[in-house]
Structures are given as C-alpha cells and as structure tokens.
C-alpha atoms as a PDB file:
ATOM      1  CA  UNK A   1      10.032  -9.189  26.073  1.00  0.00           C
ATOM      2  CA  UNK A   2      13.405 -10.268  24.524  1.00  0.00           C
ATOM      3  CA  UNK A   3      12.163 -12.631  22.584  1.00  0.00           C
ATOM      4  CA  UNK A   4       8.770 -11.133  21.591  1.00  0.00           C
ATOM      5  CA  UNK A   5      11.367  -7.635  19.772  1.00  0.00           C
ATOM      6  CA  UNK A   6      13.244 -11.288  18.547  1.00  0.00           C
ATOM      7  CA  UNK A   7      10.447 -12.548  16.598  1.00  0.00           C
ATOM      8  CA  UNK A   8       9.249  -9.134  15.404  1.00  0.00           C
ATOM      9  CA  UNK A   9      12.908  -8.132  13.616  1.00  0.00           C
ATOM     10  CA  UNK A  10      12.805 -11.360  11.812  1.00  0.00           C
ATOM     11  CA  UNK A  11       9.633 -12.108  11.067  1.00  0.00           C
ATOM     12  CA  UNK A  12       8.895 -10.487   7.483  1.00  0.00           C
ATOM     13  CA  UNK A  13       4.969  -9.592   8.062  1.00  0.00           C
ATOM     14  CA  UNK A  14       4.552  -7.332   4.894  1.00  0.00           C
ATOM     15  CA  UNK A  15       2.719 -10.569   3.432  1.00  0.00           C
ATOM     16  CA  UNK A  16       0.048 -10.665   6.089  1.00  0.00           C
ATOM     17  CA  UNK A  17      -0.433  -6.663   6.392  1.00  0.00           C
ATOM     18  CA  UNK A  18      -1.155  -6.338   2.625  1.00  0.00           C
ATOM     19  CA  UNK A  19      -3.843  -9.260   3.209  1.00  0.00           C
ATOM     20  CA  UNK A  20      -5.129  -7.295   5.791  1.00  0.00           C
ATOM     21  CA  UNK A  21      -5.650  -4.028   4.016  1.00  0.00           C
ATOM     22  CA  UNK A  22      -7.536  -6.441   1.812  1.00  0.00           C
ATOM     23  CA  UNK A  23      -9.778  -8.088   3.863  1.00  0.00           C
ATOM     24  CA  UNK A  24     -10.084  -4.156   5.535  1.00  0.00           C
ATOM     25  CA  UNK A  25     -10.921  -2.295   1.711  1.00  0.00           C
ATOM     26  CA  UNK A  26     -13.410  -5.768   0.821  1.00  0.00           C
ATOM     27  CA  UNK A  27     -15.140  -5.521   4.206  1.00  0.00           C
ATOM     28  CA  UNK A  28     -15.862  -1.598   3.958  1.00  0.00           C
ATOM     29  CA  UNK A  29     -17.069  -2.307   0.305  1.00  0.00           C
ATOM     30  CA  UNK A  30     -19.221  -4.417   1.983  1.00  0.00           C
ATOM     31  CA  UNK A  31     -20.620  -1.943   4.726  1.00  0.00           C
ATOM     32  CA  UNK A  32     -21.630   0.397   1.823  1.00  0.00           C
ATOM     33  CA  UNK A  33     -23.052  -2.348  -0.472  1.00  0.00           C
ATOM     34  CA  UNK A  34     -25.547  -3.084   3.105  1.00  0.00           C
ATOM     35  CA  UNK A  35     -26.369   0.144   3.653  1.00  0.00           C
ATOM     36  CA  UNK A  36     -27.780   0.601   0.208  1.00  0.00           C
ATOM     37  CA  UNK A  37     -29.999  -2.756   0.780  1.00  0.00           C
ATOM     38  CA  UNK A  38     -32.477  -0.900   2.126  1.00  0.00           C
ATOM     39  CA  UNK A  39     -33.221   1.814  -0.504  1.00  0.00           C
ATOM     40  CA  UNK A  40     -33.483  -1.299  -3.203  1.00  0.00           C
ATOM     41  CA  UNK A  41     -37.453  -1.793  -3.742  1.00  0.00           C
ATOM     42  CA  UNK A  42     -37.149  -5.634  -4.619  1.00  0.00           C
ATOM     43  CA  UNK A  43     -34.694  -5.768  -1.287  1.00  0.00           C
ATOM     44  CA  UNK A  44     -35.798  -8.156   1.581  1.00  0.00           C
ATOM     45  CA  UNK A  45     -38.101  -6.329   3.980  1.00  0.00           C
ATOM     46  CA  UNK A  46     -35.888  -8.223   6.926  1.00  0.00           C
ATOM     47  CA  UNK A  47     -33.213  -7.272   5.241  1.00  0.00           C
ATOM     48  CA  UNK A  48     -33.959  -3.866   4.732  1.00  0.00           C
ATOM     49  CA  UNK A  49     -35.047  -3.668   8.953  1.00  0.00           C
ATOM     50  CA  UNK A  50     -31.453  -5.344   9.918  1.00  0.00           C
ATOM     51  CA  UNK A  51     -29.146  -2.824   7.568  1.00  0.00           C
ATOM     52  CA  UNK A  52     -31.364   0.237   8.166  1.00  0.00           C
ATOM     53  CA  UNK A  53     -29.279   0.755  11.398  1.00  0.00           C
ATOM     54  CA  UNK A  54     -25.537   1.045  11.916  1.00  0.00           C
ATOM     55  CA  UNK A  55     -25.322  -1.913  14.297  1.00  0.00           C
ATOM     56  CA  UNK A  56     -26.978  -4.322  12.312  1.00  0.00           C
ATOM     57  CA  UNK A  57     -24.651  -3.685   9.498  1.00  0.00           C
ATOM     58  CA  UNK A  58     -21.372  -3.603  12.026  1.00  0.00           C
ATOM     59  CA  UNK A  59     -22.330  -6.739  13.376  1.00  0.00           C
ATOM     60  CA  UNK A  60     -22.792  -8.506  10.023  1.00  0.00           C
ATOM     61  CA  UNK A  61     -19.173  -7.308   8.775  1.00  0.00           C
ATOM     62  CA  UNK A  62     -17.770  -8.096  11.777  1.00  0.00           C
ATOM     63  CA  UNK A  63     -18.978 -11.825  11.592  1.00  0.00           C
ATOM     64  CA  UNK A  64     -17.114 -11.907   8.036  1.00  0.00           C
ATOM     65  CA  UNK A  65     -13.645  -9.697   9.835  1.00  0.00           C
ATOM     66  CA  UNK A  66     -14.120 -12.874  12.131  1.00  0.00           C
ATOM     67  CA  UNK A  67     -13.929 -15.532  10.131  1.00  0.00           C
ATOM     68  CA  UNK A  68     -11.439 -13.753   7.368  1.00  0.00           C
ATOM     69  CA  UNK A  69      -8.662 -12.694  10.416  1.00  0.00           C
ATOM     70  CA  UNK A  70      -9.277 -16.141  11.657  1.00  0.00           C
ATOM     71  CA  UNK A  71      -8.007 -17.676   8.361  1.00  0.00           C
ATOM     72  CA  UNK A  72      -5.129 -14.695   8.030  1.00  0.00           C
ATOM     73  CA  UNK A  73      -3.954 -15.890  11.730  1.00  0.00           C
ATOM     74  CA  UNK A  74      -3.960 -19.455  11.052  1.00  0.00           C
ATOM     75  CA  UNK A  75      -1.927 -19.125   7.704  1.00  0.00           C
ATOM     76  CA  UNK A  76       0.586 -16.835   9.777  1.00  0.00           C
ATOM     77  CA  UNK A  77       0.285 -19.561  12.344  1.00  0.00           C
ATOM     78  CA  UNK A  78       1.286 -22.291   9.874  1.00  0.00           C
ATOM     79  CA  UNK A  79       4.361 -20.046   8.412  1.00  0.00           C
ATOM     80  CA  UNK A  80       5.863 -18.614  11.333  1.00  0.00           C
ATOM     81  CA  UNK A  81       5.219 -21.708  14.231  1.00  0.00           C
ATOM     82  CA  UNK A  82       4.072 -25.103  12.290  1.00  0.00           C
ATOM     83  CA  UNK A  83       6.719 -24.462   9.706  1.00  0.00           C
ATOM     84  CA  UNK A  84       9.556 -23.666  11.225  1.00  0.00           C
ATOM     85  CA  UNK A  85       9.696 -26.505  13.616  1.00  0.00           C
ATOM     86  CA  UNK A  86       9.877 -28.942  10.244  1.00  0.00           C
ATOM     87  CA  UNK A  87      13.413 -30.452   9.164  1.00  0.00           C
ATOM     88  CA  UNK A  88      16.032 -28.093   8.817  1.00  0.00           C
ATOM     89  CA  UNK A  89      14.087 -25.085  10.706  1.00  0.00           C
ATOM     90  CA  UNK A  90      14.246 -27.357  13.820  1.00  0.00           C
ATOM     91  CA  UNK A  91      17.600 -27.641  13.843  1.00  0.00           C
ATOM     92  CA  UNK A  92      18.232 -24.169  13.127  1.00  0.00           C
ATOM     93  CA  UNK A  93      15.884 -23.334  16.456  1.00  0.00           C
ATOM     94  CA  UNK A  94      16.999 -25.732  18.763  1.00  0.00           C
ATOM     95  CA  UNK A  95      20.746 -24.557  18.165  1.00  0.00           C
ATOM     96  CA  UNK A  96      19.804 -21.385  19.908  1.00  0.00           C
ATOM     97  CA  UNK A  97      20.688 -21.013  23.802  1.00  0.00           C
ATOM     98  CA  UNK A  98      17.362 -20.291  24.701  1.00  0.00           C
ATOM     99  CA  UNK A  99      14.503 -22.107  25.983  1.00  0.00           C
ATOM    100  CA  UNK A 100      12.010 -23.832  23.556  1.00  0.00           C
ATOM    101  CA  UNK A 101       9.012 -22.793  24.993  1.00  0.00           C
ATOM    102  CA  UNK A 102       9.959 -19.140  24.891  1.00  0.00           C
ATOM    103  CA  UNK A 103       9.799 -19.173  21.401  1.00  0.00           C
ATOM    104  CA  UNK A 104       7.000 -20.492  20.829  1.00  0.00           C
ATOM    105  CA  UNK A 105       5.187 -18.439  23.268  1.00  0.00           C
ATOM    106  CA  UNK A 106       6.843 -15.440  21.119  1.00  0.00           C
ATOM    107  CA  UNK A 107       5.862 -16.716  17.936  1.00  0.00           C
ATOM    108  CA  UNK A 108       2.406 -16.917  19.107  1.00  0.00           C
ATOM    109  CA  UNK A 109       2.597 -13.758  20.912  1.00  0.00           C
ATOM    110  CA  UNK A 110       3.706 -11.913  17.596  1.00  0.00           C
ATOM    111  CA  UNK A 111       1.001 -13.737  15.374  1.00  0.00           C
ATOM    112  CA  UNK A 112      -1.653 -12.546  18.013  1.00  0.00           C
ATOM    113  CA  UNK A 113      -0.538  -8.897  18.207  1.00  0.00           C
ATOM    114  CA  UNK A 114      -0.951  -8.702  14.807  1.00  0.00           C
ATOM    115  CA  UNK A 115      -4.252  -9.843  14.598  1.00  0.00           C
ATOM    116  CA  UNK A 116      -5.115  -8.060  17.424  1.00  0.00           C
ATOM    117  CA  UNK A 117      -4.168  -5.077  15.753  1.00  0.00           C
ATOM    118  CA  UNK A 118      -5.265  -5.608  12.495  1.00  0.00           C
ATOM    119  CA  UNK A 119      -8.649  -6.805  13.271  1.00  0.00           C
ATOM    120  CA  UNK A 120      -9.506  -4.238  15.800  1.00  0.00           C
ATOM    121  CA  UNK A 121      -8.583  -1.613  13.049  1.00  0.00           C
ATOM    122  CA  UNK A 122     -10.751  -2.760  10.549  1.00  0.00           C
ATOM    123  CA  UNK A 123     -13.829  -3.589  12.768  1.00  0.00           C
ATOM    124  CA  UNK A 124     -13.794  -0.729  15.036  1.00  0.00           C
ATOM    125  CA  UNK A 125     -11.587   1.971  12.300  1.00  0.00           C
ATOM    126  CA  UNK A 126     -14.208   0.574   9.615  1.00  0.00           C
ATOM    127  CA  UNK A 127     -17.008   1.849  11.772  1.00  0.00           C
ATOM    128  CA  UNK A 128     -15.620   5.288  12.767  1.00  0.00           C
ATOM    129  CA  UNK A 129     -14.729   5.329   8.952  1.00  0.00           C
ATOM    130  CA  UNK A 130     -18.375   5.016   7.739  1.00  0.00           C
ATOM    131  CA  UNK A 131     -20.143   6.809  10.083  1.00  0.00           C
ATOM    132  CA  UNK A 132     -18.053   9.761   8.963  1.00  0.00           C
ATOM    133  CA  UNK A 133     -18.642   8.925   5.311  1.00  0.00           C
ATOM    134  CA  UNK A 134     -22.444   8.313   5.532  1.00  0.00           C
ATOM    135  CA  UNK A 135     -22.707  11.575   7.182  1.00  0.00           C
ATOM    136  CA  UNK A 136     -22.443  13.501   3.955  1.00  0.00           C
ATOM    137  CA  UNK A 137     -23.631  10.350   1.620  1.00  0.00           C
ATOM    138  CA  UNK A 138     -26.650   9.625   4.420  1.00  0.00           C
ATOM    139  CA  UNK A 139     -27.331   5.974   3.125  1.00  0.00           C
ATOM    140  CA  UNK A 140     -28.718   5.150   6.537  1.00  0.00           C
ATOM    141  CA  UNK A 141     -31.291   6.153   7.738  1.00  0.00           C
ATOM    142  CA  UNK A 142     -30.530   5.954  11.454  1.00  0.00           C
ATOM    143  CA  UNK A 143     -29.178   7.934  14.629  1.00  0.00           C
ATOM    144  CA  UNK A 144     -26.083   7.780  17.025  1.00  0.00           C
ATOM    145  CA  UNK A 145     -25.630   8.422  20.333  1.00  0.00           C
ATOM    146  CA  UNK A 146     -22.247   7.653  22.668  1.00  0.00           C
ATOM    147  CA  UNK A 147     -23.701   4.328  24.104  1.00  0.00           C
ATOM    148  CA  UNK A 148     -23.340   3.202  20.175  1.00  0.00           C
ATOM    149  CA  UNK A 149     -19.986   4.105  19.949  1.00  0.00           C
ATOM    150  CA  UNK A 150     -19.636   2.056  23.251  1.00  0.00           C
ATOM    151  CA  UNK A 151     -21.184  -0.642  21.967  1.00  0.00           C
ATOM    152  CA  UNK A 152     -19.052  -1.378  19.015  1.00  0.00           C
ATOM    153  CA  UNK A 153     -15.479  -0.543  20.818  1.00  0.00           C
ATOM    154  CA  UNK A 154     -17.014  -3.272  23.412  1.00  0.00           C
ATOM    155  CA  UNK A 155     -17.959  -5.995  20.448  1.00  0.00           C
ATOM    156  CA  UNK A 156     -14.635  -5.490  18.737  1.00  0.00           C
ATOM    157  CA  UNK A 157     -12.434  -5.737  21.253  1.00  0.00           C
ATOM    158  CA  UNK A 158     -14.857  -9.461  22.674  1.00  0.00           C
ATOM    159  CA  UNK A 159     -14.744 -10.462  18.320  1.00  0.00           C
ATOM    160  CA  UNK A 160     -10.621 -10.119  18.596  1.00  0.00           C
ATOM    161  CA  UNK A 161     -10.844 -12.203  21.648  1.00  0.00           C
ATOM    162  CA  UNK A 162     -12.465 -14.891  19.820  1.00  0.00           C
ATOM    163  CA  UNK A 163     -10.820 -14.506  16.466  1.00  0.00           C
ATOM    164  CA  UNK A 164      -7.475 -14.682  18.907  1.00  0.00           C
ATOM    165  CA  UNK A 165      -8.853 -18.173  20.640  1.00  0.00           C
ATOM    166  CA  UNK A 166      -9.850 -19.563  16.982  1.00  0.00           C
ATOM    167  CA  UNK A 167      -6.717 -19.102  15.557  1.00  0.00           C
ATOM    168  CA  UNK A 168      -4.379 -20.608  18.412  1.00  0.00           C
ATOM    169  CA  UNK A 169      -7.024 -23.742  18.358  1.00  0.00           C
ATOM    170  CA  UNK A 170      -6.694 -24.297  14.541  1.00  0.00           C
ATOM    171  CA  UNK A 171      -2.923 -23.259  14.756  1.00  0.00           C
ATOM    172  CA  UNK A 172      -2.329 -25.649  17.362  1.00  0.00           C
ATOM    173  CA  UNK A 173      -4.251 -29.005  15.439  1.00  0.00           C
ATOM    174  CA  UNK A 174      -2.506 -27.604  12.603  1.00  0.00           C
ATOM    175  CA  UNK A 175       0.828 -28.264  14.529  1.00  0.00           C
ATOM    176  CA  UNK A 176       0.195 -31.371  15.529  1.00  0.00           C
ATOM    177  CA  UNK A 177      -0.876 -32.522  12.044  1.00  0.00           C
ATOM    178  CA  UNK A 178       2.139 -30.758  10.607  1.00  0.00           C
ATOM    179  CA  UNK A 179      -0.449 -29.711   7.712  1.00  0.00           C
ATOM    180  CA  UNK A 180      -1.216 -26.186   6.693  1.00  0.00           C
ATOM    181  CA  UNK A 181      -4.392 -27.446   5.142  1.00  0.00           C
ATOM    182  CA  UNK A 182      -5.503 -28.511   8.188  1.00  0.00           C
ATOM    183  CA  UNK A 183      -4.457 -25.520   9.915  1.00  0.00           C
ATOM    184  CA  UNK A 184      -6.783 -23.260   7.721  1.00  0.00           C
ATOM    185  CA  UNK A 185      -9.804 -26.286   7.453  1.00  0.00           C
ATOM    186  CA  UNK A 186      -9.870 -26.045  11.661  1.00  0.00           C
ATOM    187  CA  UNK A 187      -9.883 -22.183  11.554  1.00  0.00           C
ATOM    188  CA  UNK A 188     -12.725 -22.063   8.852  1.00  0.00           C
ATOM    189  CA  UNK A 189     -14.809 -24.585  10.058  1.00  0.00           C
ATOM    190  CA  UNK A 190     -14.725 -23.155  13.744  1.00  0.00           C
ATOM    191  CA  UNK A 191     -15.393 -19.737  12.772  1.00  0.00           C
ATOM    192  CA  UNK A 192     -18.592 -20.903  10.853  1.00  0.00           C
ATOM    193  CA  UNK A 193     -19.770 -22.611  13.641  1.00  0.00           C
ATOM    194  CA  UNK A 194     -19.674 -19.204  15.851  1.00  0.00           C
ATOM    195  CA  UNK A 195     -20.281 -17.316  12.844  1.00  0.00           C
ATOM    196  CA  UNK A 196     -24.586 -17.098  13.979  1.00  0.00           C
ATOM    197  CA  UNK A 197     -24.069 -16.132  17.254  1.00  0.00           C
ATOM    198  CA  UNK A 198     -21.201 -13.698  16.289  1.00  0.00           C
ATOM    199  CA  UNK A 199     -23.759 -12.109  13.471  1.00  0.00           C
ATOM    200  CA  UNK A 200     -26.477 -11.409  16.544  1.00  0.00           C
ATOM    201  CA  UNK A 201     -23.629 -10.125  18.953  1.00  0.00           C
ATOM    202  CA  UNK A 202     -26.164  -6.901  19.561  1.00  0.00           C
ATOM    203  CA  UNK A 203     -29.138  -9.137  20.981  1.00  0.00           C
ATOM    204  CA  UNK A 204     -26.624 -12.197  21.969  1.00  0.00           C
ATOM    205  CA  UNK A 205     -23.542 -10.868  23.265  1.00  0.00           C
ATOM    206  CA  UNK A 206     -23.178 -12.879  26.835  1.00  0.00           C
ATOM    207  CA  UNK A 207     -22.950 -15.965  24.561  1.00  0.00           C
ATOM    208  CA  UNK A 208     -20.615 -14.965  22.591  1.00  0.00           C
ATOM    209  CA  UNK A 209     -18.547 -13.261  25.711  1.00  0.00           C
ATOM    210  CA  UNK A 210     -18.703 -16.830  26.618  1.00  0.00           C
ATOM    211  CA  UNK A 211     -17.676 -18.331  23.584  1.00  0.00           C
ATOM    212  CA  UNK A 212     -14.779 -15.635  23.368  1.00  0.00           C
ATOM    213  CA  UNK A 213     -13.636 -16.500  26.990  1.00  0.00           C
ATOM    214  CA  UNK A 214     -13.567 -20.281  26.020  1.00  0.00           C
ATOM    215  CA  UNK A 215     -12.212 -19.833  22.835  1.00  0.00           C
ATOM    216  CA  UNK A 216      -9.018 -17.780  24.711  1.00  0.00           C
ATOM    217  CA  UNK A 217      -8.843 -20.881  27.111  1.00  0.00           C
ATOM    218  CA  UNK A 218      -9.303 -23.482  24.839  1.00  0.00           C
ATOM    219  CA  UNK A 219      -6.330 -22.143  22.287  1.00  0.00           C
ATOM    220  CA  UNK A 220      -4.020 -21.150  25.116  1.00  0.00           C
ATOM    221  CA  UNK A 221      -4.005 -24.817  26.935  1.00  0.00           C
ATOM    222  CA  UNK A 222      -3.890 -25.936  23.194  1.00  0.00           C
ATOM    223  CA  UNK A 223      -0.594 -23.654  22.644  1.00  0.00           C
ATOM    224  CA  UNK A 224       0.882 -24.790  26.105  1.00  0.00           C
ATOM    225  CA  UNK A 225      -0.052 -28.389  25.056  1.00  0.00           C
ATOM    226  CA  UNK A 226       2.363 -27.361  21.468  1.00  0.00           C
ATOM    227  CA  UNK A 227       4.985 -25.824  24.063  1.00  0.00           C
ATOM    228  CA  UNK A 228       5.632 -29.037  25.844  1.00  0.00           C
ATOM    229  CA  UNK A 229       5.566 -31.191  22.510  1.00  0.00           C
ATOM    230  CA  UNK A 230       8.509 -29.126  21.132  1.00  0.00           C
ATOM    231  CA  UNK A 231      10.493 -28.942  24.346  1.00  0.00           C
ATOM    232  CA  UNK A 232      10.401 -32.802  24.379  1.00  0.00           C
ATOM    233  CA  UNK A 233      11.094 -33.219  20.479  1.00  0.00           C
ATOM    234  CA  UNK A 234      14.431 -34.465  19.337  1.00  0.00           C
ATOM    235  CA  UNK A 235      16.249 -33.765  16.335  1.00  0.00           C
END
C-alpha cells in the first residue's frame, strides 16, 4: 500500500487524464452521431435495427472505449514501467532499499487503477449521461427498465477487465522489446482481434467473460514474468 501512495505522488498523470476526457467527449459524440442513424432515410436498415436501442449503441462505443483505453494503458505502460527501467532510470530505481518487484507491481497497480477508473467512467458515466440527455432530445426510440441498467454496469465492469488484461499483455512484450512501438502495435492489434466479440457483448457475453478472465491471467503471469526479469537485471 506503501508503495502503490509511492507511485501515485510521483507519477505526473495529468497527461493521461486529459487523453481520457478525450477519448470520453469523442466517444459520447459518437453515441449521439448512432442514435441519429436511424432517423437518416438512406441509413442501413441493419443499421438502423442495431442503434434503435440503447444497448446496441452502448455496446458499439464500448468496443471503441476498449480498444482506445487499451492504447492509453499501454502508452502509460511504456512511460511509467518500460521506460524507467532504461539506462539511467535503472540506476536511479535499483538505488532504492526496496524490493524490485514491489515496484513494479505498483507501477502496474497505478497504471491499472487508472484505467480502471477512467474507462468505467466513460462507458458506464457515458451511458447514464445519454439516457438523461435523450430523455428530453428522444433520438431513440426505445424503453428502459432496471435489468438495462444492470446490464451495462455488468458489461463495463467485464470490458475494464479485458481492457486491464490487454494492456498488461502488450505492456509486458513491450518490456521485453524495450520498444514503445511495440508496446502500442501489441495493444492495438489484440484489441482488434476481440474487438467482434466485444461489439456483440449483449448476445455474446460468456465469450467475452471468458476472454476477459484470460486476458486478466494471461497479462498478470506476463507482469510476474517482467517482475522476475528486473529482479535478476544488473546494472
């Protein structure tokens, strides 16, 4: 717990938080732009069936909040983990009294809770935010009940999950390539592989609880694996 209120004093965030009221004012743009796809004459009848109702249009933006946090985490990953362990960094770190894998189980920790936080905000906030708005503007055409309300808290919380278990994958082949290019590559190209599934959540979501699951795994053995390489490196 130390460590983690370590990490968050000196890690300057503001960066990352503007990027994420970014990605949160382009994604609600968004979520109006597909509500209106129905009322458009020359729309896409398909279309026009999935954005006629609130969860079709959640789950779409929250496929694109996956896949933008995803990226966000991996460039904080890069920064604040892959970074710091280069040249001079290094030897700034391992002067400290405390152990190695601490810190980078802090560093991680802080990247995480961020966007955990973050994410979660805009998915589920970016719902509650719209549903209020479209109840004067009435741009769809659609009803709500609790169980809806229900179902998006229980999507957002499974899409940070993944979004979580992408970013300490790509963070961690980004580490061990000491490349920020690669960093961001692995975190694009594994969100648009679960980008599909992510986009059907409503009719798919054991799948994806699955993918989330073994997405968590994956990047936590992958961040233990990164522990171990940085207690054993030398300066």
């Amino acid at each position: 717990m130390n460590m983690l209120k370590l990490e968050l004093k000196k890690t300057n965030i503001k960066p990352y938080f503007l990027s994420a009221i970014a990605i949160f004012v382009c994604i609600m743009g968004l979520t109006y732009i597909l509500a209106w796809v129905p009322h458009l004459d020359s729309g896409d009848k398909n279309a026009a069936i999935l954005f006629s109702t609130y969860q079709g249009i959640a789950a779409i933006c929250n496929a694109i909040a996956l896949m933008s946090f995803s990226i966000l985490a991996s460039a904080m990953g890069y920064r604040y983990l892959t970074k710091e362990y280069c040249g001079v960094g290094a030897i700034l770190l391992f002067s400290y009294p405390i152990n190695r894998k601490s810190v980078v189980w802090a560093k991680a920790a802080v990247i995480l809770l961020f966007i955990s936080t973050t994410m979660f905000l805009t998915e589920y906030g970016g719902f509650l935010i719209f549903i209020g708005t479209d109840s004067v503007l009435q741009m769809v055409n659609d009803t709500l009940a609790l169980g809806d309300f229900m179902l998006a808290f229980r999507n957002a919380l499974v899409l940070v999950c993944l979004a979580d278990g992408i970013a300490l994958c790509a963070i961690s082949i980004g580490f061990i390539k000491k490349s920020n290019s690669v960093t961001i590559i692995s975190a694009v190209i594994l969100s648009m592989l679960l980008i599909n599934p992510v986009a059907a959540i409503n009719e798919q979501f054991l799948p994806v609880l699955f993918l989330a699951a073994a997405a968590l795994t994956g990047g936590i053995l992958l961040t233990l694996n990164v522990s171990h390489k940085v207690n054993r490196m030398e300066i």
